[in-house]
N, C-alpha and C. Protein backbone atom coordinates (compact mmCIF):
# COMPACT_ATOMS: atom_id res chain seq x y z
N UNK A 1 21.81 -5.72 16.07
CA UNK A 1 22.77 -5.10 15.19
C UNK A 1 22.38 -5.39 13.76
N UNK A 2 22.41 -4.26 13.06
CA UNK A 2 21.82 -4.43 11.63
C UNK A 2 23.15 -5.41 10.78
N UNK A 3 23.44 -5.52 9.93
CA UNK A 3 24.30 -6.12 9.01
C UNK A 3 25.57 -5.24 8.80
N UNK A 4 26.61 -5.30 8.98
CA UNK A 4 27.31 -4.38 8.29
C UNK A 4 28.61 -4.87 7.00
N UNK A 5 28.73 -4.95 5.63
CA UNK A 5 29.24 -5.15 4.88
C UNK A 5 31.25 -5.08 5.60
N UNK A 6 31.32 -6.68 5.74
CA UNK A 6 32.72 -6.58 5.88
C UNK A 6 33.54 -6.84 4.36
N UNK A 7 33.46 -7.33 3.17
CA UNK A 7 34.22 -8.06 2.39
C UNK A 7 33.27 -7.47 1.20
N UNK A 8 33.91 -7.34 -0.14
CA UNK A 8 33.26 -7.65 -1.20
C UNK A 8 32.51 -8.93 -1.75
N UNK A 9 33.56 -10.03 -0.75
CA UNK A 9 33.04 -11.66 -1.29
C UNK A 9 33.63 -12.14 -2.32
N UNK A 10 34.46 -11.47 -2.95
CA UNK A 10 35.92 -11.83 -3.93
C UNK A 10 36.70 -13.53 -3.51
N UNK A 11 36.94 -12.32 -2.20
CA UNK A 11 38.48 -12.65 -1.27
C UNK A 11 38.37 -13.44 0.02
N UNK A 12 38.40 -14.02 0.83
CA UNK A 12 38.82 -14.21 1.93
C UNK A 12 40.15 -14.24 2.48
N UNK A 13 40.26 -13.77 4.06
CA UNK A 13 41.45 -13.96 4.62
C UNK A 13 42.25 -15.08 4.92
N UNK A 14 43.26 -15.24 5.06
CA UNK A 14 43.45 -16.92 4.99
C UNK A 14 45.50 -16.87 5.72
N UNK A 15 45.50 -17.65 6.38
CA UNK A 15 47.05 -17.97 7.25
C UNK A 15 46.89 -19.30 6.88
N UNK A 16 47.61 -19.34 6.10
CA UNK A 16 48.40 -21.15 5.88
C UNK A 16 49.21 -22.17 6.98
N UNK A 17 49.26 -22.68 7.58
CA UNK A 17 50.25 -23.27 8.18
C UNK A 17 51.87 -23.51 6.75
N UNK A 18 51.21 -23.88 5.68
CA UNK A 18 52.42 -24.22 5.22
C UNK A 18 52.18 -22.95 3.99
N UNK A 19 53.56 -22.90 3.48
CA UNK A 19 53.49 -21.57 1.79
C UNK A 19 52.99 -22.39 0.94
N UNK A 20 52.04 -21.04 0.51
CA UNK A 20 51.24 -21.72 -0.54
C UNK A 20 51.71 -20.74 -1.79
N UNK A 21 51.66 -21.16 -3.21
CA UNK A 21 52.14 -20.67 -4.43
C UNK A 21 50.95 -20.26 -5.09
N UNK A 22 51.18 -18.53 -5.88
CA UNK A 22 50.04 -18.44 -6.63
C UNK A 22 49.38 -19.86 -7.71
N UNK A 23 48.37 -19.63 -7.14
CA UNK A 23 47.55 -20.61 -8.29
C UNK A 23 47.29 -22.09 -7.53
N UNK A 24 47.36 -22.21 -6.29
CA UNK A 24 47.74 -23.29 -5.18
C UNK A 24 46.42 -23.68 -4.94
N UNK A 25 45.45 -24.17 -5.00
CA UNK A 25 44.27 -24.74 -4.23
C UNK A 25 44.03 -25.35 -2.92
N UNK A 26 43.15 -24.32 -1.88
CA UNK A 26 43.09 -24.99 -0.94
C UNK A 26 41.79 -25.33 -0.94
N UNK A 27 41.48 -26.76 -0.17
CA UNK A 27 40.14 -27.49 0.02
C UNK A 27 39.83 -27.36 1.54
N UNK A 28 38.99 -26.37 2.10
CA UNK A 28 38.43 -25.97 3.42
C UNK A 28 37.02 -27.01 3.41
N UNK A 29 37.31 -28.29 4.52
CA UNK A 29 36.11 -28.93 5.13
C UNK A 29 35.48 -29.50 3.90
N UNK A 30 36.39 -30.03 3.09
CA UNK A 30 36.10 -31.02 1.86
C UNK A 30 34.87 -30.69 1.14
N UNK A 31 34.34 -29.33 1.03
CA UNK A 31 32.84 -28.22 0.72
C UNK A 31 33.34 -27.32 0.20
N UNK A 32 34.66 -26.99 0.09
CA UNK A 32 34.48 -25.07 -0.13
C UNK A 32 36.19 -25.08 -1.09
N UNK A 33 36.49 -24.73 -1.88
CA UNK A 33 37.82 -24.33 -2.89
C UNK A 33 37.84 -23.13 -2.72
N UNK A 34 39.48 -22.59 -2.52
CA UNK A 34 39.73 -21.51 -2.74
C UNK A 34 41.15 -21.18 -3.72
N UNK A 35 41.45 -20.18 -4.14
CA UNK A 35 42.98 -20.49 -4.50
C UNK A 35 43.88 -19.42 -4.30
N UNK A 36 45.04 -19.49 -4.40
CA UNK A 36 45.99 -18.11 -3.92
C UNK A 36 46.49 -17.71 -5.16
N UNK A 37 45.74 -16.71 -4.98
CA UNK A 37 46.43 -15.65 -6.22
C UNK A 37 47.74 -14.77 -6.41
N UNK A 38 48.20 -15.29 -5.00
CA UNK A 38 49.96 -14.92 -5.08
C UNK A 38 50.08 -15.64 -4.29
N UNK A 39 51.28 -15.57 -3.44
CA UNK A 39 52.40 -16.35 -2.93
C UNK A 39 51.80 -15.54 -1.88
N UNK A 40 51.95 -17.18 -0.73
CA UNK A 40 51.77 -16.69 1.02
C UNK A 40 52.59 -17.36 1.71
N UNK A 41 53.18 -16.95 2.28
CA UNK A 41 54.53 -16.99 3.17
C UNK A 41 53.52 -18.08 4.21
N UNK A 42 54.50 -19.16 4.87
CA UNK A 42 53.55 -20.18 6.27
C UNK A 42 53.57 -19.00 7.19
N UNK A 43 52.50 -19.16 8.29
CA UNK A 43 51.87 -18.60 9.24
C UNK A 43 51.85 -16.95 8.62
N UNK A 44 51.51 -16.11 7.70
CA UNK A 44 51.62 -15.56 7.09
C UNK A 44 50.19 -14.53 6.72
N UNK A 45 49.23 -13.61 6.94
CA UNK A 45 47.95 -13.65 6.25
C UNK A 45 48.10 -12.89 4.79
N UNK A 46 47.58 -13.75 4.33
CA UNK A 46 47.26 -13.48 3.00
C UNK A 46 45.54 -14.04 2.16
N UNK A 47 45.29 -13.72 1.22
CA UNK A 47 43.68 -14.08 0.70
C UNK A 47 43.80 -14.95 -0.37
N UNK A 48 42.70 -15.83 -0.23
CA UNK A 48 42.35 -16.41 -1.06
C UNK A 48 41.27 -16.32 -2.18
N UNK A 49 41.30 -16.49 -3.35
CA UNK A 49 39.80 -16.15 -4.29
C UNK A 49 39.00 -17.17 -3.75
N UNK A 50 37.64 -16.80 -3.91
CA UNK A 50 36.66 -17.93 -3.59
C UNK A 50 35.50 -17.36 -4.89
N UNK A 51 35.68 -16.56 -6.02
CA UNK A 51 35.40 -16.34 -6.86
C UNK A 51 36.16 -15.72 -8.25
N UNK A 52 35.47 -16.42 -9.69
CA UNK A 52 36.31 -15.89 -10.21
C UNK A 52 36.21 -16.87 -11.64
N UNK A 53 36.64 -16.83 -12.82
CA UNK A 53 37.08 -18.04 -13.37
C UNK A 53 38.77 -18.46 -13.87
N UNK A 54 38.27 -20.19 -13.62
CA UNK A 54 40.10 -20.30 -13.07
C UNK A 54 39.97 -21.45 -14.64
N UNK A 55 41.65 -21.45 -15.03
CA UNK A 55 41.79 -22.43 -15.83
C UNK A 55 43.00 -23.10 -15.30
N UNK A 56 42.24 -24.71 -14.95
CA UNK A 56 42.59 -25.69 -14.12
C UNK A 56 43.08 -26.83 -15.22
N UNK A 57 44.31 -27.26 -14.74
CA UNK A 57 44.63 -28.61 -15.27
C UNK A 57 43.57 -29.63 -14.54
N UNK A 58 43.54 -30.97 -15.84
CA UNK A 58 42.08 -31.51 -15.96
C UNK A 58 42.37 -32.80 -15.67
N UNK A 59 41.76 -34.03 -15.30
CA UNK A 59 42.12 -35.51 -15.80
C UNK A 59 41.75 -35.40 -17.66
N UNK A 60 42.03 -36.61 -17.48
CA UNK A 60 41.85 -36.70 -19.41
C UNK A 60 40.68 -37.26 -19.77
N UNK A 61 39.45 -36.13 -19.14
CA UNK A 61 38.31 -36.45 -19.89
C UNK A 61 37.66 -35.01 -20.41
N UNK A 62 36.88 -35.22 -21.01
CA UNK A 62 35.96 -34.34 -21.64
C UNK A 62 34.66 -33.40 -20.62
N UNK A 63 35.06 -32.30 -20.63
CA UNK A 63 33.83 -31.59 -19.93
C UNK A 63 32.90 -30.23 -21.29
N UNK A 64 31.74 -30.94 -20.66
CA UNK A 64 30.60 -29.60 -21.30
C UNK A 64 30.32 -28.47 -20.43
N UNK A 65 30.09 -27.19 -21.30
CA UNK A 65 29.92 -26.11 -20.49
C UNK A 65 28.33 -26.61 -19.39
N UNK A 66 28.84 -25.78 -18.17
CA UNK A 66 27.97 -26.38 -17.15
C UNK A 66 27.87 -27.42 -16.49
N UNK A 67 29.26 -28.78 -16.70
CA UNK A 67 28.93 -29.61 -15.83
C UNK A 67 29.82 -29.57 -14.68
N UNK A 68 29.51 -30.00 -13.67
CA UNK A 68 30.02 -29.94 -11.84
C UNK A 68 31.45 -30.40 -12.61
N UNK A 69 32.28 -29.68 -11.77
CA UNK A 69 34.09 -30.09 -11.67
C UNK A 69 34.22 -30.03 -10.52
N UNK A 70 35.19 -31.17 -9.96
CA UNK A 70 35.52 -31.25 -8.77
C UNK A 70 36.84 -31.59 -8.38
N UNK A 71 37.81 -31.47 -7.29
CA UNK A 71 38.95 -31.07 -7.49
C UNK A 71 39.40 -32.37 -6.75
N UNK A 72 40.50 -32.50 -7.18
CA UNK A 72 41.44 -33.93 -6.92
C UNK A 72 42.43 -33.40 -6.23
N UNK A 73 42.86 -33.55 -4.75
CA UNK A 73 43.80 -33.13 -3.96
C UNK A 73 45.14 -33.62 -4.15
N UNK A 74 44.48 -34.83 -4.13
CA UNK A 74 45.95 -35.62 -4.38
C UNK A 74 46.89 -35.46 -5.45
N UNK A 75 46.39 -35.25 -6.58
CA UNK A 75 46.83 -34.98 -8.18
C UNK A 75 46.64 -33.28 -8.59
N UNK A 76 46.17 -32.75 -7.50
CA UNK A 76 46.12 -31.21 -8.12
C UNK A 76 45.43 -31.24 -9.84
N UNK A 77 44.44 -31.25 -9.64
CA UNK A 77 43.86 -31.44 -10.87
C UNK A 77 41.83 -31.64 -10.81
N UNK A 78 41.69 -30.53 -11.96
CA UNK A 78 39.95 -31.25 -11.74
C UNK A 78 39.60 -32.47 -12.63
N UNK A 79 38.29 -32.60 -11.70
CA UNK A 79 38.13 -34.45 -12.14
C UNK A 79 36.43 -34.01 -12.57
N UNK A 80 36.00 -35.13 -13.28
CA UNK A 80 34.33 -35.22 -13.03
C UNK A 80 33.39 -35.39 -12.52
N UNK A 81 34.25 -36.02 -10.81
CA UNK A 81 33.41 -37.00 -10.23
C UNK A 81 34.24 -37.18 -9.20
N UNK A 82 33.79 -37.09 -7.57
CA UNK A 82 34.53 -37.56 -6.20
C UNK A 82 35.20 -36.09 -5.97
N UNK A 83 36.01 -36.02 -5.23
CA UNK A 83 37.01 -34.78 -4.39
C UNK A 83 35.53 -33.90 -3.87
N UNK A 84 36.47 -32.53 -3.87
CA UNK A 84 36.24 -31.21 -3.43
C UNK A 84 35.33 -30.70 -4.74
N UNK A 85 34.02 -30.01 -4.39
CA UNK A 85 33.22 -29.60 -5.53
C UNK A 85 34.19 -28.40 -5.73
N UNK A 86 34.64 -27.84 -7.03
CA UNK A 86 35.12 -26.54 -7.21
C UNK A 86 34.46 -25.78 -8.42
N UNK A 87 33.36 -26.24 -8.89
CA UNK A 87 32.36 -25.25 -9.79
C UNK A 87 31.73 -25.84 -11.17
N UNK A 88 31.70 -25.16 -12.13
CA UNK A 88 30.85 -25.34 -13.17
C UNK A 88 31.82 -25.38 -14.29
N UNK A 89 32.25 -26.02 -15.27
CA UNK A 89 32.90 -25.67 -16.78
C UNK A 89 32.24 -24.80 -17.04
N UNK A 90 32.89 -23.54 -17.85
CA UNK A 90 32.78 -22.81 -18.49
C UNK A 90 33.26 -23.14 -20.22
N UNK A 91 32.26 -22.13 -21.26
CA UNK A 91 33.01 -22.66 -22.54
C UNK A 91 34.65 -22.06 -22.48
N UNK A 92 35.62 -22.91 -23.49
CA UNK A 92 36.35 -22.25 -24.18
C UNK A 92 36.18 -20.93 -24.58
N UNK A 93 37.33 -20.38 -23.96
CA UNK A 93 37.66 -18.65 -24.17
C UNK A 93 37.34 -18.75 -26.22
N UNK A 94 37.44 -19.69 -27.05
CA UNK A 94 37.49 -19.77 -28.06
C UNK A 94 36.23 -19.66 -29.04
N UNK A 95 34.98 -19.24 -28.43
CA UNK A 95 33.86 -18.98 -28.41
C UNK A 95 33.15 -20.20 -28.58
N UNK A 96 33.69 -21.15 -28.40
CA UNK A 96 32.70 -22.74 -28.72
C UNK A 96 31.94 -22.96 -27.86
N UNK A 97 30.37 -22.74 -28.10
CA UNK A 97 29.66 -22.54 -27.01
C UNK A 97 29.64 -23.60 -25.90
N UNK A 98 29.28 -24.55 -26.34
CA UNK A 98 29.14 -26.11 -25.40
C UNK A 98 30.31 -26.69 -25.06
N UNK A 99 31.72 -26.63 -25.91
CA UNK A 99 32.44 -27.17 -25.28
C UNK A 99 33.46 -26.75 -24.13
N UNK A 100 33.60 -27.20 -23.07
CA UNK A 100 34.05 -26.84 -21.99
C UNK A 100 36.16 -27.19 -22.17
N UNK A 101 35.97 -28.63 -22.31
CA UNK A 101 37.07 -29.06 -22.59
C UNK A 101 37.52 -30.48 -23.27
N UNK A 102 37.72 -30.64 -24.52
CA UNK A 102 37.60 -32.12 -25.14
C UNK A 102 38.76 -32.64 -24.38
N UNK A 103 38.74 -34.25 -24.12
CA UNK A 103 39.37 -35.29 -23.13
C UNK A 103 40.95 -35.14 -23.66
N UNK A 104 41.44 -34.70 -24.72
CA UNK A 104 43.14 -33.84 -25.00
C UNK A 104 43.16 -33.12 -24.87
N UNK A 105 42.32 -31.74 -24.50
CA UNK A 105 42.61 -30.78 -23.77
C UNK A 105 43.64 -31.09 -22.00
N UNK A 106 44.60 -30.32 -21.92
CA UNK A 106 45.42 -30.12 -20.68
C UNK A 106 44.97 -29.41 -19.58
N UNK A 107 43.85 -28.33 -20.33
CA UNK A 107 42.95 -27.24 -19.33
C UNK A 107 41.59 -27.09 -19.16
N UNK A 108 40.69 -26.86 -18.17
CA UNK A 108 39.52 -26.64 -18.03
C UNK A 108 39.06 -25.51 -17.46
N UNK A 109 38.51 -24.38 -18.27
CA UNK A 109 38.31 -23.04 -17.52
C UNK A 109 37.02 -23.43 -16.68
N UNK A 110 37.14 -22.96 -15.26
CA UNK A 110 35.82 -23.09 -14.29
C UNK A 110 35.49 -22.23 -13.59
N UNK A 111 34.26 -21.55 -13.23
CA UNK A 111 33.66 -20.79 -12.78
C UNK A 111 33.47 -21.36 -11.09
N UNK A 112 34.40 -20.70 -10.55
CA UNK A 112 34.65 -20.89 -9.17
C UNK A 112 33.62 -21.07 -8.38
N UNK A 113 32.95 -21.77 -7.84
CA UNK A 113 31.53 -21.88 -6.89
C UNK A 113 31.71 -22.75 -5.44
N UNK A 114 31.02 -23.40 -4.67
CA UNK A 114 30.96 -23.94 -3.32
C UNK A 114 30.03 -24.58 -3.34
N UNK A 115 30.06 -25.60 -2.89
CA UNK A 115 29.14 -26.79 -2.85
C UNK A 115 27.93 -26.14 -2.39
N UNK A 116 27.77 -25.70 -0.99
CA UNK A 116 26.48 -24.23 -0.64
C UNK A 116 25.70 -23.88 -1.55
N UNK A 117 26.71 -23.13 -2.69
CA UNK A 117 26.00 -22.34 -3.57
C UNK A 117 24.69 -23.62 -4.82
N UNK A 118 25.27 -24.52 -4.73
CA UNK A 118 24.49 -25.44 -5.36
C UNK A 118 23.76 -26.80 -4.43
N UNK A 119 24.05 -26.38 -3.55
CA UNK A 119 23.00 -27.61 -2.78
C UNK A 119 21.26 -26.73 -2.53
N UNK A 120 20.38 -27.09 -3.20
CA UNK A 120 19.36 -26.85 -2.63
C UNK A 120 18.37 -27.62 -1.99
N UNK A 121 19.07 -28.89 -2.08
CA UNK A 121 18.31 -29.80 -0.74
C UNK A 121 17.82 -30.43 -1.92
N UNK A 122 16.46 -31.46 -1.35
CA UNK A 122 15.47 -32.08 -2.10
C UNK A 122 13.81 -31.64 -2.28
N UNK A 123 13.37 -31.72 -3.29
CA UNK A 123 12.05 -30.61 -2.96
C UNK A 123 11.09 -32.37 -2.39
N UNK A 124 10.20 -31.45 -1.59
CA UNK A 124 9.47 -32.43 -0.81
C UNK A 124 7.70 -32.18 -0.88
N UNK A 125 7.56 -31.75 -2.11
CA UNK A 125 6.08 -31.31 -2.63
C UNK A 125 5.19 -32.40 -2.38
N UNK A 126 4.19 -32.18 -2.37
CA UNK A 126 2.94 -33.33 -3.13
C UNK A 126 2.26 -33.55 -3.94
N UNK A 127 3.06 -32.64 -4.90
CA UNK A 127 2.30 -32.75 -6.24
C UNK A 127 0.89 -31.98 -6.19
N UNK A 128 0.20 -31.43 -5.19
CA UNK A 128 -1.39 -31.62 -5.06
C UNK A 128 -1.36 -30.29 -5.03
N UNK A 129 -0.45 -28.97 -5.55
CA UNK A 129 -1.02 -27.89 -5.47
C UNK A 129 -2.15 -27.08 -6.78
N UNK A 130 -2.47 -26.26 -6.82
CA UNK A 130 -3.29 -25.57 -7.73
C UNK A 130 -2.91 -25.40 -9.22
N UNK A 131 -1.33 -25.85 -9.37
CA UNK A 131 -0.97 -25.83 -10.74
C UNK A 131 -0.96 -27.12 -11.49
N UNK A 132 -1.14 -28.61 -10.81
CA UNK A 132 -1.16 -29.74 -10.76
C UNK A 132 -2.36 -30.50 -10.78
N UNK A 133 -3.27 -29.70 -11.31
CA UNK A 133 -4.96 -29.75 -11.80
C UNK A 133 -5.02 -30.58 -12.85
């Protein structure tokens, strides 16, 4: 069977056991963030984004555009370091290129991603090819 295009890749389908509130983060297999962009009733189907950029309440540190954010379950909140990977800082909507979010900032805009999308393993070369002359 050839491939056949089910999804754009936006969205996924998703049944909660419990209601979840737009803007709600769920952490699937401590690897993958998604969030509900409306309100889903428990046992209920409704979708989740698994792309997109989101502006997330932060701990109280400082992020640069491009560094890993990762999501704190317990505190509903992204962190710098430990939880659920949930993507990349993005700059300030404010055109400041590098800064993502100074450590009094309340918000961190992030470019929604999956641990997947950034694991590429370890490279296991030997140095000894034809460009290494």
């Amino acid at each position: 069977m050839h491939a056949q295009m089910h999804a754009t890749g936006n969205m996924i389908d998703y049944t909660p056991a419990a209601a979840l509130s737009a803007g709600d983060v769920v952490v699937m297999n401590d690897r993958m963030c998604a969030v509900a962009t409306r309100d889903i009733a428990a046992g209920a189907l409704g979708a989740l984004a698994i792309e997109g950029i989101f502006k997330i309440e932060k701990e109280n540190v400082a992020f640069v555009a491009g560094q890993d954010v990762y999501w704190d379950e317990g505190n509903d909140r992204a962190i710098a370091s430990g939880g659920a990977y949930f993507g990349k800082a993005v700059p300030k909507p404010d055109g400041t290129p590098d800064v993502a979010a100074s450590a009094t900032d309340d918000h961190v805009y992030v470019k929604l991603l999956h641990a997947l999308d950034t694991d590429y393993g370890t490279a296991t070369g030997t140095g000894t090819g034809p460009d290494d002359a």
